[in-house]
Protein backbone atom coordinates (compact mmCIF):
# COMPACT_ATOMS: atom_id res chain seq x y z
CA UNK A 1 189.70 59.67 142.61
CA UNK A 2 186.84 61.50 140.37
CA UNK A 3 187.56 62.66 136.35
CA UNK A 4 185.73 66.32 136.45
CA UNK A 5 185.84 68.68 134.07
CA UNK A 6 188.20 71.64 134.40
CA UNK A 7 185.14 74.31 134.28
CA UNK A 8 183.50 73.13 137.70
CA UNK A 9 186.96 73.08 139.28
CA UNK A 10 187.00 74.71 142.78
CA UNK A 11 190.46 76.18 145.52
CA UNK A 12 190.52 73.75 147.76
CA UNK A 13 190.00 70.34 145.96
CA UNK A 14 193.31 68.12 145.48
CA UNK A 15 194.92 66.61 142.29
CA UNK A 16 194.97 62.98 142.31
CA UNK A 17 196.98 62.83 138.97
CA UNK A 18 199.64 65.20 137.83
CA UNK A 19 198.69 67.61 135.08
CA UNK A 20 201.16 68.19 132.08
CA UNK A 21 201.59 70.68 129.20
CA UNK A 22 201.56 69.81 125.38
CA UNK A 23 205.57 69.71 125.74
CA UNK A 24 205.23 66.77 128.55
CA UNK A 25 206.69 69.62 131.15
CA UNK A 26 204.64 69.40 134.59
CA UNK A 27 202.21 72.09 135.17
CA UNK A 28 201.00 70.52 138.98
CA UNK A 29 201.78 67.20 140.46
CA UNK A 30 199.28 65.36 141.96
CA UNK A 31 198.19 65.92 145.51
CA UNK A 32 198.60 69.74 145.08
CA UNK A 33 196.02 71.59 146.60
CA UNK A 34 194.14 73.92 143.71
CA UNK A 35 194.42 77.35 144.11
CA UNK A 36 192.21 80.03 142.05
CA UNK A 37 195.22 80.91 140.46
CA UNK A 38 196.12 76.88 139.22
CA UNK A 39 192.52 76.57 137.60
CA UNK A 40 192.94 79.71 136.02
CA UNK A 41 196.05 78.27 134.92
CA UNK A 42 194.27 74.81 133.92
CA UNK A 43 191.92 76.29 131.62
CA UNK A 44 195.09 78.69 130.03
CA UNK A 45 196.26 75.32 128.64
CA UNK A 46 193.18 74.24 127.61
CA UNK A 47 192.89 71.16 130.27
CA UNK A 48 189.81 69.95 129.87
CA UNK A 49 189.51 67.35 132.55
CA UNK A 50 191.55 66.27 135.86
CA UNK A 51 191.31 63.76 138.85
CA UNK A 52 190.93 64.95 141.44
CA UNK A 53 190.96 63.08 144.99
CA UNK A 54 187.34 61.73 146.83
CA UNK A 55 186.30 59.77 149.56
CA UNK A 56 189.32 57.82 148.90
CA UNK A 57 188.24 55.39 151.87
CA UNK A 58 185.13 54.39 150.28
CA UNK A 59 186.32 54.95 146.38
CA UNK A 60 188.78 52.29 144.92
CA UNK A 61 191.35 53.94 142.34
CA UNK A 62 191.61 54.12 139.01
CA UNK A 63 194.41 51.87 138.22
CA UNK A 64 197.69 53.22 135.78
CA UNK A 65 198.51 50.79 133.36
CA UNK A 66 200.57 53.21 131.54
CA UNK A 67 202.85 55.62 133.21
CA UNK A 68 202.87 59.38 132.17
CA UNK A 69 206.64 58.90 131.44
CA UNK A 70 205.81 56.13 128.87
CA UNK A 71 202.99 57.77 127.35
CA UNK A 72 205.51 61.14 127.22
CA UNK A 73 207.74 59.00 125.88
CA UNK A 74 205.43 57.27 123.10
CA UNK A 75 204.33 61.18 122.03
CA UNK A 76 208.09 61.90 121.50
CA UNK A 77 208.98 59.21 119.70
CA UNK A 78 206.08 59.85 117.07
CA UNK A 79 206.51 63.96 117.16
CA UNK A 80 210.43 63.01 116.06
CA UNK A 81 209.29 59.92 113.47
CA UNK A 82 206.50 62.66 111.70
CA UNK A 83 208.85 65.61 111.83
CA UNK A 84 212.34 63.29 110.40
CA UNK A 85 210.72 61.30 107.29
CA UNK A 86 210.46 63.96 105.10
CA UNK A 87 213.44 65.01 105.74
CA UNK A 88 215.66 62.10 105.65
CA UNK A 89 213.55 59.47 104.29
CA UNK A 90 214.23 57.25 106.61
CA UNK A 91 212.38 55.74 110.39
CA UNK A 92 214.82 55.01 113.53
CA UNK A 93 212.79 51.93 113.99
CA UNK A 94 215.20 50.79 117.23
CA UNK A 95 213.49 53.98 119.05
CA UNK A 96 210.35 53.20 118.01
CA UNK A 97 210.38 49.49 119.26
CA UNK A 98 212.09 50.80 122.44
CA UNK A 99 209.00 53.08 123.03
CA UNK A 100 206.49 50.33 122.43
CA UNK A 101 208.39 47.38 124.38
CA UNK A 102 207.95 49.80 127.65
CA UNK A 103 204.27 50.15 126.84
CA UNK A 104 204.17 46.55 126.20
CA UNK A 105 206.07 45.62 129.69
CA UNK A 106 203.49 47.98 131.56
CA UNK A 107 200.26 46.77 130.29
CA UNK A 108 201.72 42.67 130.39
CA UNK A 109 202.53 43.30 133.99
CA UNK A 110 198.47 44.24 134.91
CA UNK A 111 197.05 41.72 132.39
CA UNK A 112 193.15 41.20 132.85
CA UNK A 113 192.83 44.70 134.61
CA UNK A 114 190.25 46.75 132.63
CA UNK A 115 192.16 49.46 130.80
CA UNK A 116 190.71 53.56 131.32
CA UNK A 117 191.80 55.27 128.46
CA UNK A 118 189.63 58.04 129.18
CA UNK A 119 192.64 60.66 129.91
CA UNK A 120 195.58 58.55 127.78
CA UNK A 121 195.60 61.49 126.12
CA UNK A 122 198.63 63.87 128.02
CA UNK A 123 198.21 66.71 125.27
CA UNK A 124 195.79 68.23 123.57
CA UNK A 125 197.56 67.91 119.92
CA UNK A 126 194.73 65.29 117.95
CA UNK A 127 197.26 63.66 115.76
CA UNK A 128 199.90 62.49 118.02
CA UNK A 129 198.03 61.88 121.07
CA UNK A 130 195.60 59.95 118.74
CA UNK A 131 198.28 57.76 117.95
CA UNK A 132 199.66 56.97 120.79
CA UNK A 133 195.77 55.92 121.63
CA UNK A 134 195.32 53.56 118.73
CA UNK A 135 198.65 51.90 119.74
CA UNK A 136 198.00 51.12 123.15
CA UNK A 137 194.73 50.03 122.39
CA UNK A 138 195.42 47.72 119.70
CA UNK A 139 198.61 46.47 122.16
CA UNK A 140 195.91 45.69 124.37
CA UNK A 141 193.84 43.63 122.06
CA UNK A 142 196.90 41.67 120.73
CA UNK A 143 197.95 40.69 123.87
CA UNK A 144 193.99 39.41 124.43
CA UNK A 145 194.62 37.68 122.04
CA UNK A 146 198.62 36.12 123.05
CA UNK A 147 200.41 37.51 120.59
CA UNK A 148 204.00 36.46 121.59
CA UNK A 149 205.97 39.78 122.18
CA UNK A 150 207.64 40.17 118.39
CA UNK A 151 203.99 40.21 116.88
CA UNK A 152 203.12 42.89 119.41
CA UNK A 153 206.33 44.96 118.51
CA UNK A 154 204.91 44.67 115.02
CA UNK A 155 201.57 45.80 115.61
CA UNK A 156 202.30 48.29 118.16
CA UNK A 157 204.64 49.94 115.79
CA UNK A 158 202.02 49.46 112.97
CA UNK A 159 200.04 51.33 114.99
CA UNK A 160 201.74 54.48 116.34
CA UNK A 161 202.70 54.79 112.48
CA UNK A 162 199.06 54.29 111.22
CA UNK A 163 198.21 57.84 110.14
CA UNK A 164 202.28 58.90 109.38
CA UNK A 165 200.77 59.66 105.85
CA UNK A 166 198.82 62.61 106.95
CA UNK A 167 201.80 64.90 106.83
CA UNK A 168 201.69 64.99 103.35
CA UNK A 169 197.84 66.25 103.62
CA UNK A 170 197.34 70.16 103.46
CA UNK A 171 197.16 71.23 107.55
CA UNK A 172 194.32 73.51 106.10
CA UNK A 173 192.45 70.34 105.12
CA UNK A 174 193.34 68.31 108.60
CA UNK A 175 192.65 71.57 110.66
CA UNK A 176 189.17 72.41 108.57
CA UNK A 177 186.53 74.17 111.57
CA UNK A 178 183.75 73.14 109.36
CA UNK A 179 182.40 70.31 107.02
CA UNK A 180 185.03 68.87 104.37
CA UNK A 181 183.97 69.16 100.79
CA UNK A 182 183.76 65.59 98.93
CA UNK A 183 187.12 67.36 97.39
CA UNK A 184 188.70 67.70 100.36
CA UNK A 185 187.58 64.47 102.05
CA UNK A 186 188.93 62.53 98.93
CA UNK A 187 192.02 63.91 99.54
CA UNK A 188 192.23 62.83 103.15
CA UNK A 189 191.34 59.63 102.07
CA UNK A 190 195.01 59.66 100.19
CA UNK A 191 196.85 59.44 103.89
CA UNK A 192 196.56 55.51 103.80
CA UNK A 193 198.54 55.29 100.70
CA UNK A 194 200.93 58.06 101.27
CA UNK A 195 201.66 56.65 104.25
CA UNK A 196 202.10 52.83 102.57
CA UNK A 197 204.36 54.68 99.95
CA UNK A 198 206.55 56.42 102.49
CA UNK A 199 207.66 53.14 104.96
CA UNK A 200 207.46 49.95 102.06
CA UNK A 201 210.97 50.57 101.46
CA UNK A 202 212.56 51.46 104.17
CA UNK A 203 214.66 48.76 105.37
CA UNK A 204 213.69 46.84 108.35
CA UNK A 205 209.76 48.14 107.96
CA UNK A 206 207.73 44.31 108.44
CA UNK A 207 205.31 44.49 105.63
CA UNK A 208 202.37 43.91 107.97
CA UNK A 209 203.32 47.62 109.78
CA UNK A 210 203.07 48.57 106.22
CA UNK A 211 200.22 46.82 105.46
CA UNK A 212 198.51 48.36 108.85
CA UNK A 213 199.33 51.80 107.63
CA UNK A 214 197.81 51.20 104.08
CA UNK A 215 194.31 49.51 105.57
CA UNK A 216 193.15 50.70 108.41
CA UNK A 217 190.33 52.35 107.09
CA UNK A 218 189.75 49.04 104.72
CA UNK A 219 186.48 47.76 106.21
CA UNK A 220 185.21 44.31 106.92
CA UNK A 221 182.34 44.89 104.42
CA UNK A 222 184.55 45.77 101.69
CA UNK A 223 183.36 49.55 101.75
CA UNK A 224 186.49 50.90 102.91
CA UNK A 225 189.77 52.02 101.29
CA UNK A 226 192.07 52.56 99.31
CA UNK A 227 191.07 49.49 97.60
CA UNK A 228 188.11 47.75 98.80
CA UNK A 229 189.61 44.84 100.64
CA UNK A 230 186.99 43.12 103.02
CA UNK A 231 186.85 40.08 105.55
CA UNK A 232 189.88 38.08 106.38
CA UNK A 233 191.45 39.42 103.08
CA UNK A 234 192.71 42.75 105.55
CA UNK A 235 195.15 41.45 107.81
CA UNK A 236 194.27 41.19 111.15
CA UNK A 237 196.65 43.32 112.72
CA UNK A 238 195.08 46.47 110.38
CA UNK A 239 191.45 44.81 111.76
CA UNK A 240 192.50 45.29 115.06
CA UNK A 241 193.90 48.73 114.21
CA UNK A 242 190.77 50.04 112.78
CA UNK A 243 188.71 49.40 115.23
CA UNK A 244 191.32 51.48 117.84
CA UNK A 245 191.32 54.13 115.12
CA UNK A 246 187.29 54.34 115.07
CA UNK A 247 187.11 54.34 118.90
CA UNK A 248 189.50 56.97 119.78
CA UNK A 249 188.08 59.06 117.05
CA UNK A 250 184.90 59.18 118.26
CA UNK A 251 185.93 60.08 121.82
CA UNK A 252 188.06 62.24 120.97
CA UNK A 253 187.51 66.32 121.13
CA UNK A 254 188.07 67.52 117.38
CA UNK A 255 188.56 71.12 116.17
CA UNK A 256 185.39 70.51 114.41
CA UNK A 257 182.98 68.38 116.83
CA UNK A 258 183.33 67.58 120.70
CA UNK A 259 183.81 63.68 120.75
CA UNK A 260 180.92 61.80 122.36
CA UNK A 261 181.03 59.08 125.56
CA UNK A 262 182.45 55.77 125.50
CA UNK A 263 179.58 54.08 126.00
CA UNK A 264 178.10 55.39 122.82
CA UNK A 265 181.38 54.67 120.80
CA UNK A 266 180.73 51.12 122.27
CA UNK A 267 177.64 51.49 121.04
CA UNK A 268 178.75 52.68 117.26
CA UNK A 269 181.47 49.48 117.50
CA UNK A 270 178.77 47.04 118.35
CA UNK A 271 175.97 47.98 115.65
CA UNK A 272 178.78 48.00 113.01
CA UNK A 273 180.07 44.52 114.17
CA UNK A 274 180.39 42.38 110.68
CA UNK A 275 179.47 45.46 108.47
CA UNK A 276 182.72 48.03 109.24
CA UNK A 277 184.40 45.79 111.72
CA UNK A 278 185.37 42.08 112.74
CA UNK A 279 182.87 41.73 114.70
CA UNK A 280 185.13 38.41 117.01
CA UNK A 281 187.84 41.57 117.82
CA UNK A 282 184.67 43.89 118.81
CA UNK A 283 184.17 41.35 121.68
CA UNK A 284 187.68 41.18 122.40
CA UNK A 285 187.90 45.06 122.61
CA UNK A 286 184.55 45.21 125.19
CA UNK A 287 186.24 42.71 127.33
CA UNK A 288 189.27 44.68 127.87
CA UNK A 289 188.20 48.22 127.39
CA UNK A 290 186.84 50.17 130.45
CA UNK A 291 183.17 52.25 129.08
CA UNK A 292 182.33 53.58 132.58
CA UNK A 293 185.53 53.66 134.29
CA UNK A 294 186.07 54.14 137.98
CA UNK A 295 185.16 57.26 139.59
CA UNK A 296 183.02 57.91 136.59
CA UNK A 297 179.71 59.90 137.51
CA UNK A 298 176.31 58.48 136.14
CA UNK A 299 172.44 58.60 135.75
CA UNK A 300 170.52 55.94 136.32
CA UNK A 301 167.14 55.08 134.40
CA UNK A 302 165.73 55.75 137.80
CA UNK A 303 166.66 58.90 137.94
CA UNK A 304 169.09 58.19 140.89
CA UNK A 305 172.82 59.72 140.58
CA UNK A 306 176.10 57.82 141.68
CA UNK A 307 179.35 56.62 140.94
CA UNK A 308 181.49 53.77 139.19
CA UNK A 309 183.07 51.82 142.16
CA UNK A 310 183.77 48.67 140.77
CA UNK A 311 183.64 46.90 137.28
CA UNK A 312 183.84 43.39 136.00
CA UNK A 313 185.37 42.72 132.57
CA UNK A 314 182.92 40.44 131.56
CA UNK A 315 180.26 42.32 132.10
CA UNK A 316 181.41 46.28 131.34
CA UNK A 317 178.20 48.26 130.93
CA UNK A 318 176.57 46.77 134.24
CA UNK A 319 179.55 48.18 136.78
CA UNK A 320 178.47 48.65 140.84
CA UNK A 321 177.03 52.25 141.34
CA UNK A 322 177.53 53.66 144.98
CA UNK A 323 174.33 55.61 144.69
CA UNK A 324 175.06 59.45 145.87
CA UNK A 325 171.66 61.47 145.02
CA UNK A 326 167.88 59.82 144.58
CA UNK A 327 165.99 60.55 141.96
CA UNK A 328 164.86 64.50 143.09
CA UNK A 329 168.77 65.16 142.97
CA UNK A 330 168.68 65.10 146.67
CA UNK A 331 171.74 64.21 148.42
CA UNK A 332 171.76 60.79 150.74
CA UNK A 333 173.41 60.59 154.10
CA UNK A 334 174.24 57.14 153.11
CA UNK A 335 175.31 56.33 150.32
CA UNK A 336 173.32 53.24 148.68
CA UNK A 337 175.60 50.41 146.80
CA UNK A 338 173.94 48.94 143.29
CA UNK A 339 174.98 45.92 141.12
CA UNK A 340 173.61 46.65 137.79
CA UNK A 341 174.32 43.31 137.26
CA UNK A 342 171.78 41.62 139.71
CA UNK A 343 169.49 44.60 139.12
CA UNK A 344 168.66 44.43 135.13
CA UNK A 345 165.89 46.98 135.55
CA UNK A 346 168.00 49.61 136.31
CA UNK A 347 170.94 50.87 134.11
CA UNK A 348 173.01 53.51 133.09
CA UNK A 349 171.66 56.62 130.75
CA UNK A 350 174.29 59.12 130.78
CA UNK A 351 177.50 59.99 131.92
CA UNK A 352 177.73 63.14 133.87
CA UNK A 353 180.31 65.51 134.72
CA UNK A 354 179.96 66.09 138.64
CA UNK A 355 177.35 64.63 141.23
């Protein structure tokens, strides 16, 4: 299967992966064939990107580690947890844990299979589909690390809860088009501690998922906040969750800025490795995060186009290229199979969005 974007769509071409709404109600199921009238559809709800099937005999597939269900499920739990606290003060923490044990279960059960988190995101809503992100990332790294399954539940929840202190932010200030005024920015900062004030007393909270909702923008350097903490003094579980937090951020599309590639996040994660971040979980997070993920569409320094056919965990931005076009842009008859990693004078320079 091939990620495209939803612009370059054409009738004809078949959904790999089913396509749902912002309420988690199917809009087409995979193997569909697309219709003029689906795309037009598509790009009505603001779709940005589907699978779509390809050579399947000569492309491997991009392997699920979470089901849509559980990541629909994940989004509900968190839409209900946001909407209730205000209200009644209080956090059904049984739902919650029941959410992130079946995320737990799913990724456990493909352990050491590179994770593509490039469409996690089921809806187009930043906040909650951001959260869901940070929690299945930072799942991943704690079991990377062999958490036993109670300090997962912890972090996990810790996680999906991380930015629960944003709903008592002005939606004009979170929704801002434009640049935020140091004003305005100040005030965001506040979420962390809103947040830590809202769940420290609610009974059955752990006070690490409290702690990972206070720091997570604490940075290893000690310029973070609210208050400065730096190296091992942050707990590791709000370590872990800020650099999840970071990563999906930057990938992600904002109302303000389009996010950039994962490579270049990568990138951002590695050159801030002992300044903003623990730089012993960065490495943890390349090994089990997926930059150029199968099906993926590249440049090559030679100017040759292909795509992402295989990867290997320990060495994620030198994947094997099946090379499609040479460097003119001219299509090949054959198709020519590269290992970046036994060819170190070749590499990857950009991502593209169809070959």
């Amino acid at each position: 299967m091939l990620k495209i974007n939803t612009s370059i769509l054409t009738p004809g071409m078949v959904l790999a992966k089913p396509i749902y709404d912002a309420q988690g109600k199917l809009l087409i199921d995979r193997n569909i064939k697309l219709k003029k009238l689906y795309i037009d559809k598509l790009i009505q709800y603001k779709i940005e990107a589907v699978y779509i099937s390809w050579n399947k005999e000569n492309l491997s597939d991009v392997s699920e580690m979470i089901t849509e269900e559980t990541k629909l499920q994940a989004l509900k739990v968190i839409k209900e947890t946001v909407n209730n606290i205000n209200i009644t003060k209080h956090i059904d923490l049984r739902e919650l844990e029941t959410a992130i044990t079946d995320i737990i279960g799913e990724l456990m059960s493909d352990k050491g299979i590179l994770l593509n988190l490039t469409d996690i995101r089921t809806i187009d809503d930043y906040t909650f589909g951001h959260s869901v992100n940070v929690c299945v990332l930072s799942l991943i790294m704690g079991i990377a690390l062999n958490y036993d399954k109670e300090s997962l539940k912890v972090l996990g929840v810790g996680a999906l809860l991380h930015d629960i202190g944003k709903v008592q932010i002005s939606s004009d200030i979170l929704n801002k088009p434009g640049i935020l005024t140091d004003m305005e920015y100040e005030e965001i900062k506040k979420h962390s501690f809103f947040g830590y004030g809202m769940v420290k007393n609610i009974e059955g909270i752990k006070k690490e998922i409290a702690w990972i909702i206070r720091d997570h923008h604490e940075r290893y350097d000690g310029n973070g906040y609210p208050n400065g903490l730096w190296g091992e003094n942050i707990h590791v579980f709000s370590r872990i969750v800020a650099i999840c937090d970071v990563y999906d951020a930057l990938t992600s599309n904002r109302i303000y800025r389009s996010g950039i590639p994962p490579h270049q996040a990568i990138e951002y994660l590695i050159a801030m490795g002992n300044h903003q971040f623990d730089y012993n979980l960065v490495k943890i997070f390349l090994r089990h995060i997926c930059i150029y993920p199968i099906g993926t569409v590249v440049k090559l320094q030679s100017g040759e186009q292909g795509v992402v056919v295989e990867l290997d965990e320990y060495c994620p931005t030198r994947p094997i290229i099946d090379i499609v076009r040479d460097m003119n842009g001219r299509s090949l008859e054959t198709k020519i199979r590269v290992d970046l990693r036994k060819n170190l004078k070749n590499g990857i320079v950009s991502i593209l969005e169809a070959v």
